[in-house]
C-alpha atoms as a PDB file:
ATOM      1  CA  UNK A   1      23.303  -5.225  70.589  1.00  0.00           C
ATOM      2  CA  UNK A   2      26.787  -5.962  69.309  1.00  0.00           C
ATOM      3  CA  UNK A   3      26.197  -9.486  68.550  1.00  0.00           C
ATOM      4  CA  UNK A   4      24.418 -12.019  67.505  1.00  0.00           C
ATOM      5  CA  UNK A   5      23.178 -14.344  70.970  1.00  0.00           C
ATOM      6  CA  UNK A   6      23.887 -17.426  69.172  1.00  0.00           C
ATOM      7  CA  UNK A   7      25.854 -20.356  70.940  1.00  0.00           C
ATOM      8  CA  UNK A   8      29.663 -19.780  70.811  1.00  0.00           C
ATOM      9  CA  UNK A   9      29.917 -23.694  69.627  1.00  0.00           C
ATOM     10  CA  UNK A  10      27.021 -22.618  67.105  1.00  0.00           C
ATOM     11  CA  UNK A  11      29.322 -19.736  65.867  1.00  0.00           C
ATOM     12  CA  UNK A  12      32.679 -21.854  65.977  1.00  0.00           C
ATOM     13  CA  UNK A  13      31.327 -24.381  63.570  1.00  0.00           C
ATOM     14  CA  UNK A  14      29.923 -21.954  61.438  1.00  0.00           C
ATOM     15  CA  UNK A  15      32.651 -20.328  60.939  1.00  0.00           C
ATOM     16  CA  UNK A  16      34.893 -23.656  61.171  1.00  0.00           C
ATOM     17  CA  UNK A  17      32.874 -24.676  58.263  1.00  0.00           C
ATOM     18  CA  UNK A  18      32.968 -21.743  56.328  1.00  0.00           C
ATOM     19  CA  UNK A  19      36.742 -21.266  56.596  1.00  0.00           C
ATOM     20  CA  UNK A  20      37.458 -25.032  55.386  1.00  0.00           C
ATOM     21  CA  UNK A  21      34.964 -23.975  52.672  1.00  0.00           C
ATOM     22  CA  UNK A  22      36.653 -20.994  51.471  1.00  0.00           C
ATOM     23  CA  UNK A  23      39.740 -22.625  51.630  1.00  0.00           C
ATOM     24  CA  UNK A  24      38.964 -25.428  49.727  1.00  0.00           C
ATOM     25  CA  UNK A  25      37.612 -23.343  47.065  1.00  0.00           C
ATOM     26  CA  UNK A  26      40.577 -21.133  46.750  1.00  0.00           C
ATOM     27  CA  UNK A  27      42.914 -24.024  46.569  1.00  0.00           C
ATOM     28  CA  UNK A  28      40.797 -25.578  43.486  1.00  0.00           C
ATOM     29  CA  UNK A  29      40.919 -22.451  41.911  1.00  0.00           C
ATOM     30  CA  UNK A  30      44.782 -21.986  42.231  1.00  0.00           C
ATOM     31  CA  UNK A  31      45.641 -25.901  41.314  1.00  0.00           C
ATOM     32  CA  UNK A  32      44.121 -25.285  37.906  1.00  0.00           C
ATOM     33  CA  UNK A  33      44.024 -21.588  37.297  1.00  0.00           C
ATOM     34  CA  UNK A  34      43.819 -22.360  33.665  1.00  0.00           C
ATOM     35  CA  UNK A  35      40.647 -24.260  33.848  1.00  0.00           C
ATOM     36  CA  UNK A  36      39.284 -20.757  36.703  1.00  0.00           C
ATOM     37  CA  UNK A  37      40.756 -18.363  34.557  1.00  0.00           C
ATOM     38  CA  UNK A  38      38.477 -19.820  31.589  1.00  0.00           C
ATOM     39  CA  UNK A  39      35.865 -19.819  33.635  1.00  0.00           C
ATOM     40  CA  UNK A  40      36.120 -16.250  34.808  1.00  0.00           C
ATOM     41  CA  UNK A  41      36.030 -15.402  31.342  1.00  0.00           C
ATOM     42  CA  UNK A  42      32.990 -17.404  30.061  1.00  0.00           C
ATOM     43  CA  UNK A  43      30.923 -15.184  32.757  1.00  0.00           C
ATOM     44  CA  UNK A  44      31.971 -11.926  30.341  1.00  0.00           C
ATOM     45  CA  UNK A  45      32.020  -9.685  33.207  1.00  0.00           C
ATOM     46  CA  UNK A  46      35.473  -7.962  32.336  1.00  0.00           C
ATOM     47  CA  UNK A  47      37.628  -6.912  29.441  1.00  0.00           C
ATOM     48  CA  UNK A  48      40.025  -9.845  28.456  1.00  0.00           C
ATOM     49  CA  UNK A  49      43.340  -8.065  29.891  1.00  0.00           C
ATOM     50  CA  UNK A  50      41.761  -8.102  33.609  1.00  0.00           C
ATOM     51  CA  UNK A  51      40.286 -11.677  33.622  1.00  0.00           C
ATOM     52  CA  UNK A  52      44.165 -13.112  34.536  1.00  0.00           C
ATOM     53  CA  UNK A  53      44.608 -10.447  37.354  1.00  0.00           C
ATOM     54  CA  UNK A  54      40.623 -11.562  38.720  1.00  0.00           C
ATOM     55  CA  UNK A  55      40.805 -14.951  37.917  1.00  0.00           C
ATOM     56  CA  UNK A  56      44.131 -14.696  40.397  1.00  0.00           C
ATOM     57  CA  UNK A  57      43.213 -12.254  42.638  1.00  0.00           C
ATOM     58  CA  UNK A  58      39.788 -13.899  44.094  1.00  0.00           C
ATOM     59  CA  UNK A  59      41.303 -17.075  44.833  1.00  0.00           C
ATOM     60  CA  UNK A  60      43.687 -15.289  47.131  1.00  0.00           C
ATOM     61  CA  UNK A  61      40.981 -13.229  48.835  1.00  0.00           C
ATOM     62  CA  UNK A  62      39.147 -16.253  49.299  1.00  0.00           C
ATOM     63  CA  UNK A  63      41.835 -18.516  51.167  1.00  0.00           C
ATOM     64  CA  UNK A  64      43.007 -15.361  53.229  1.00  0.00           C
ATOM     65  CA  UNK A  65      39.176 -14.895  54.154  1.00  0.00           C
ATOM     66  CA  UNK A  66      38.905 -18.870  54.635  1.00  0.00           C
ATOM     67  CA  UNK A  67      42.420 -17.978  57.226  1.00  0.00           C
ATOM     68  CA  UNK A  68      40.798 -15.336  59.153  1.00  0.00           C
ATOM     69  CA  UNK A  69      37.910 -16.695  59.977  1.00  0.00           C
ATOM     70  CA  UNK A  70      39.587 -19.495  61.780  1.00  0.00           C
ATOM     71  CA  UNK A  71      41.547 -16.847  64.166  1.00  0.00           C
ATOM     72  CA  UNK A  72      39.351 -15.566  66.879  1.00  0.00           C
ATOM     73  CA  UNK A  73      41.450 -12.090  66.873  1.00  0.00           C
ATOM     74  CA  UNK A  74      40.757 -12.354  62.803  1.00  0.00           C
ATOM     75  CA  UNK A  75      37.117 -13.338  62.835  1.00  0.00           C
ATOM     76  CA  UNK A  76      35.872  -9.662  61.879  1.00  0.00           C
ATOM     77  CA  UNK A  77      37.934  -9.185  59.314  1.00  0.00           C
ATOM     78  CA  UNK A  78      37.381 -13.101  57.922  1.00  0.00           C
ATOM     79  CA  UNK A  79      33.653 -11.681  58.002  1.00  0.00           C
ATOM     80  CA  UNK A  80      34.250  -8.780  55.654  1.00  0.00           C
ATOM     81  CA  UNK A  81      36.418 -11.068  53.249  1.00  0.00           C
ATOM     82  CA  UNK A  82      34.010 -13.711  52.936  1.00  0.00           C
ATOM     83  CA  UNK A  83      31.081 -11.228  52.468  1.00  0.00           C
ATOM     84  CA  UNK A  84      33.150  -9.531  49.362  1.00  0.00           C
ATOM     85  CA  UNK A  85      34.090 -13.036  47.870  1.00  0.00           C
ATOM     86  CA  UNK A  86      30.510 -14.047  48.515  1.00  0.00           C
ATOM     87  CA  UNK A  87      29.221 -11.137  47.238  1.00  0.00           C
ATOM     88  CA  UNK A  88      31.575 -10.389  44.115  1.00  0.00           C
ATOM     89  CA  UNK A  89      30.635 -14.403  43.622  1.00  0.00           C
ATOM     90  CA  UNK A  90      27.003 -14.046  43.916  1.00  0.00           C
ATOM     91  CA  UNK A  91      26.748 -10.953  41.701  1.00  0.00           C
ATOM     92  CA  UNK A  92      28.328 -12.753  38.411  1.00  0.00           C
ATOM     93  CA  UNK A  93      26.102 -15.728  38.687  1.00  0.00           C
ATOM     94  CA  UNK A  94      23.042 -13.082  39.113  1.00  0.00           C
ATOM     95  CA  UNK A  95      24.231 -10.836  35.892  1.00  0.00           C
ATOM     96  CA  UNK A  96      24.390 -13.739  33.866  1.00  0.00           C
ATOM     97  CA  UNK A  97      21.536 -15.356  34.773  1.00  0.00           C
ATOM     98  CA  UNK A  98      19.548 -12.193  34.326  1.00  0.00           C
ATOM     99  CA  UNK A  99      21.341 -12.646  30.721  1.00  0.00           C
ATOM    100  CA  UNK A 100      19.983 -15.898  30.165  1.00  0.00           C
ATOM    101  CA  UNK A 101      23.464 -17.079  29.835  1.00  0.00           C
ATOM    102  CA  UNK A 102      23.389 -20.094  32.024  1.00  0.00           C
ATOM    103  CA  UNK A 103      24.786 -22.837  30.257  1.00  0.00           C
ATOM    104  CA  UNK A 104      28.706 -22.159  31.677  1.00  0.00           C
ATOM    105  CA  UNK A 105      30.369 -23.831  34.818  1.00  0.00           C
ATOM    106  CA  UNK A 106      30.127 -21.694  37.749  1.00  0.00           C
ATOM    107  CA  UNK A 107      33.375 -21.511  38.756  1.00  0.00           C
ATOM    108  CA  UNK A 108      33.368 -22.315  41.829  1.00  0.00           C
ATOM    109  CA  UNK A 109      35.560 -25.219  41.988  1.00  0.00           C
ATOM    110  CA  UNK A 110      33.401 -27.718  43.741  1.00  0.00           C
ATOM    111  CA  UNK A 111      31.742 -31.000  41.778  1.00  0.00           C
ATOM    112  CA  UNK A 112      34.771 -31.562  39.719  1.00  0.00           C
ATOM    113  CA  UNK A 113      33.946 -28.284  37.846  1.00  0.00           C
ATOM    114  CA  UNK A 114      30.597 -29.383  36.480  1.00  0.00           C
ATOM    115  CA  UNK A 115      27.852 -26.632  38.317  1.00  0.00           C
ATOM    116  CA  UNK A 116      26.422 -24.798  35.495  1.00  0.00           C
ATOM    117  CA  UNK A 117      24.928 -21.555  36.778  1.00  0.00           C
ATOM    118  CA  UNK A 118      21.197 -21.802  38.201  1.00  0.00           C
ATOM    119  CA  UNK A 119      19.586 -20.182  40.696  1.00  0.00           C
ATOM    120  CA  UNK A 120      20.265 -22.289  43.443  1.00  0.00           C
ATOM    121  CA  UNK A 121      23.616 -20.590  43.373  1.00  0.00           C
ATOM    122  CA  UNK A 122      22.391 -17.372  44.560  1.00  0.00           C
ATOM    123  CA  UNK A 123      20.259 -19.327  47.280  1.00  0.00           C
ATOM    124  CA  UNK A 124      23.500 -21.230  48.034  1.00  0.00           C
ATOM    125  CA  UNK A 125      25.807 -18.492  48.887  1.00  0.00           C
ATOM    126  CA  UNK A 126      23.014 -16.534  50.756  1.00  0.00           C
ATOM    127  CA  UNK A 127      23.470 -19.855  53.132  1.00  0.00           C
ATOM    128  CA  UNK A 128      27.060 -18.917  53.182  1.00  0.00           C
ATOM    129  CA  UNK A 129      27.166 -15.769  53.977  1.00  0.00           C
ATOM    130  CA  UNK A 130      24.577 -16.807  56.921  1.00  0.00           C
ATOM    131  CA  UNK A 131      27.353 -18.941  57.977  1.00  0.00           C
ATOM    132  CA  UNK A 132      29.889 -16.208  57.708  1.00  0.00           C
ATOM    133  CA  UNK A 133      27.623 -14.116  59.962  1.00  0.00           C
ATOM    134  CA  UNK A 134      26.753 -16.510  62.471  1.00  0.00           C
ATOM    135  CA  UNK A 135      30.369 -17.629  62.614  1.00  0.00           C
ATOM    136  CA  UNK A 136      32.195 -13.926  63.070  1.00  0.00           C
ATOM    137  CA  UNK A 137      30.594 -14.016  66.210  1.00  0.00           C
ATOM    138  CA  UNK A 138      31.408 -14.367  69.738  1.00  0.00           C
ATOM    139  CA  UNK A 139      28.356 -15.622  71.363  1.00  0.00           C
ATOM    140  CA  UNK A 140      27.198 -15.762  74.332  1.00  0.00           C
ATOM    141  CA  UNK A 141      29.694 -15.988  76.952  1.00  0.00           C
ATOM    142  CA  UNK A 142      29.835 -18.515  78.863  1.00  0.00           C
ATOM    143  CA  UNK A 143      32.857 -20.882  79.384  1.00  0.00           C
ATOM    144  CA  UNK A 144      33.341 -23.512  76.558  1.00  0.00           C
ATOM    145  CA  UNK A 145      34.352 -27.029  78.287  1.00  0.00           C
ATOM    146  CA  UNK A 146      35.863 -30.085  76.799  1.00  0.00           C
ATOM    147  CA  UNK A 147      32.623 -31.470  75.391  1.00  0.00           C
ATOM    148  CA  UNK A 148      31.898 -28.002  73.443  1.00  0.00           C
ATOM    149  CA  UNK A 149      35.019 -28.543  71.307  1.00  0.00           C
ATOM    150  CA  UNK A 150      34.059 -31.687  70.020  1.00  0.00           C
ATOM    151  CA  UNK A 151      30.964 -30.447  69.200  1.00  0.00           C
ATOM    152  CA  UNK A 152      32.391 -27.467  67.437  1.00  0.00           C
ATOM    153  CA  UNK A 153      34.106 -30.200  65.324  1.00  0.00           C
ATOM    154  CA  UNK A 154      31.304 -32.643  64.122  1.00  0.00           C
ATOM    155  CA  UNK A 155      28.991 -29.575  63.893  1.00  0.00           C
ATOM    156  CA  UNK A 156      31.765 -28.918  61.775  1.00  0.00           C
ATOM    157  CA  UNK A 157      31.600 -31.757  59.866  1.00  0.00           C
ATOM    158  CA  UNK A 158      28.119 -32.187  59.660  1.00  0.00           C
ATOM    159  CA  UNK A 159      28.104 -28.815  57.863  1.00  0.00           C
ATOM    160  CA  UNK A 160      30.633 -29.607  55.488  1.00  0.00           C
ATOM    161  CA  UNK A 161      29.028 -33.014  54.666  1.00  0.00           C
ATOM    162  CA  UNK A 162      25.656 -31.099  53.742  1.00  0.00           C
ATOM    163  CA  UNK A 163      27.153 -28.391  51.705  1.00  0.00           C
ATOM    164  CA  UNK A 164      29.044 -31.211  49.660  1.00  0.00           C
ATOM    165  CA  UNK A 165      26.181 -32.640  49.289  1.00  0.00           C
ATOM    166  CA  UNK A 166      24.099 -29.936  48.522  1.00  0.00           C
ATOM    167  CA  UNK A 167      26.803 -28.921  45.785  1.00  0.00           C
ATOM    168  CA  UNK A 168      26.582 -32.464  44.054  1.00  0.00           C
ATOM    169  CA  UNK A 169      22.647 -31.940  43.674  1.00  0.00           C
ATOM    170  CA  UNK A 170      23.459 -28.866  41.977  1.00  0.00           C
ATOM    171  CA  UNK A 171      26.026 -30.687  39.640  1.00  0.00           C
ATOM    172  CA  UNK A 172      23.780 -33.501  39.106  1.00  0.00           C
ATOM    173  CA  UNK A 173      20.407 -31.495  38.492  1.00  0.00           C
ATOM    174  CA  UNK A 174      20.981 -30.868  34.879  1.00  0.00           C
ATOM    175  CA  UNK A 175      21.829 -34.445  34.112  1.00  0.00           C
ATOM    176  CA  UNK A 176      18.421 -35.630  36.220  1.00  0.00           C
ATOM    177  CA  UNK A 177      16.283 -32.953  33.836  1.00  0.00           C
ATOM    178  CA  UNK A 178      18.022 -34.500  30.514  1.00  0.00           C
ATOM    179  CA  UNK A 179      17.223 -38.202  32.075  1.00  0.00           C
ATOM    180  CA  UNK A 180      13.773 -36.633  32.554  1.00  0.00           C
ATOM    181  CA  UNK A 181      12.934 -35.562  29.199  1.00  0.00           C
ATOM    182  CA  UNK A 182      14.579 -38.474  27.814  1.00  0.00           C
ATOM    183  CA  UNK A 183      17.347 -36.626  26.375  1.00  0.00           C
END
């Protein structure tokens, strides 16, 4: 079995959603490299003279990733991309979580820049690399008609809407726990 038997509408607005994701991200990281860059370096992942090259290197891999996964003939390569941002991604939260150091901004670029690093991260871009999965594929085939495309596009939506919101829960939790303990 090649691929997944999903829904090629299913698939489409994964990856749909995905793409605008990654693309997104990659544009918030190149509008204010300075403010990534700093970011990248906080994590303390790599010597000082590579943290420029990263912090500009992963933003790139991310929007071409974001590109190819919104090209059918792409969508297998947009996979792979996505799976190494995700991955590269996933594994500096992890390292410095393991460190205890969680008190820096992610990095990613959503929430205005104010995700500190947690746990839900990890869980987070698990999700996404679901999506990436489920939206490299083909599906089953069967021929899409008018109504599928509009589908495709508020399934679409609908996915973007819930990862921004799940992103501003993130941003928010570690205001909620200082309201909490009456900080």
């Amino acid at each position: 079995m090649d691929a997944l038997l999903i829904d090629p509408v299913l698939a489409r607005a994964c990856g749909s959603a995905l793409a605008v994701i990654l693309l997104l991200g990659a544009w918030q990281k190149l509008r204010d490299m300075a403010v990534f860059e700093a970011a990248v370096e906080l994590y303390r992942l790599l010597p000082d003279r590579m943290v420029p090259l990263f912090a500009r290197a992963l933003p790139m891999l991310e929007a071409a990733a974001g590109a190819a996964l919104l090209l059918e003939s792409t969508r297998g390569i947009g996979l792979v991309l996505a799976l190494v941002v995700l991955g590269i991604s996933t594994g500096g939260v992890l390292i410095n979580l393991l460190r205890g150091h969680t008190d820096i901004d992610c990095g990613c670029g959503g929430a205005d820049g104010n995700t500190r690093l947690s746990w839900a991260l990890p869980v987070r871009n698990a999700v996404l690399m679901l999506l990436a999965v489920a939206g490299a594929q083909a599906g089953l085939a069967r021929p899409l008609v008018w109504v599928d495309f509009i589908t495709v596009a508020g399934g679409t939506l609908a996915l973007l809407g819930i990862y921004a919101a799940g992103n501003q829960l993130l941003a928010n939790h570690p205001r909620l726990m200082q309201l909490r303990n009456g900080s």
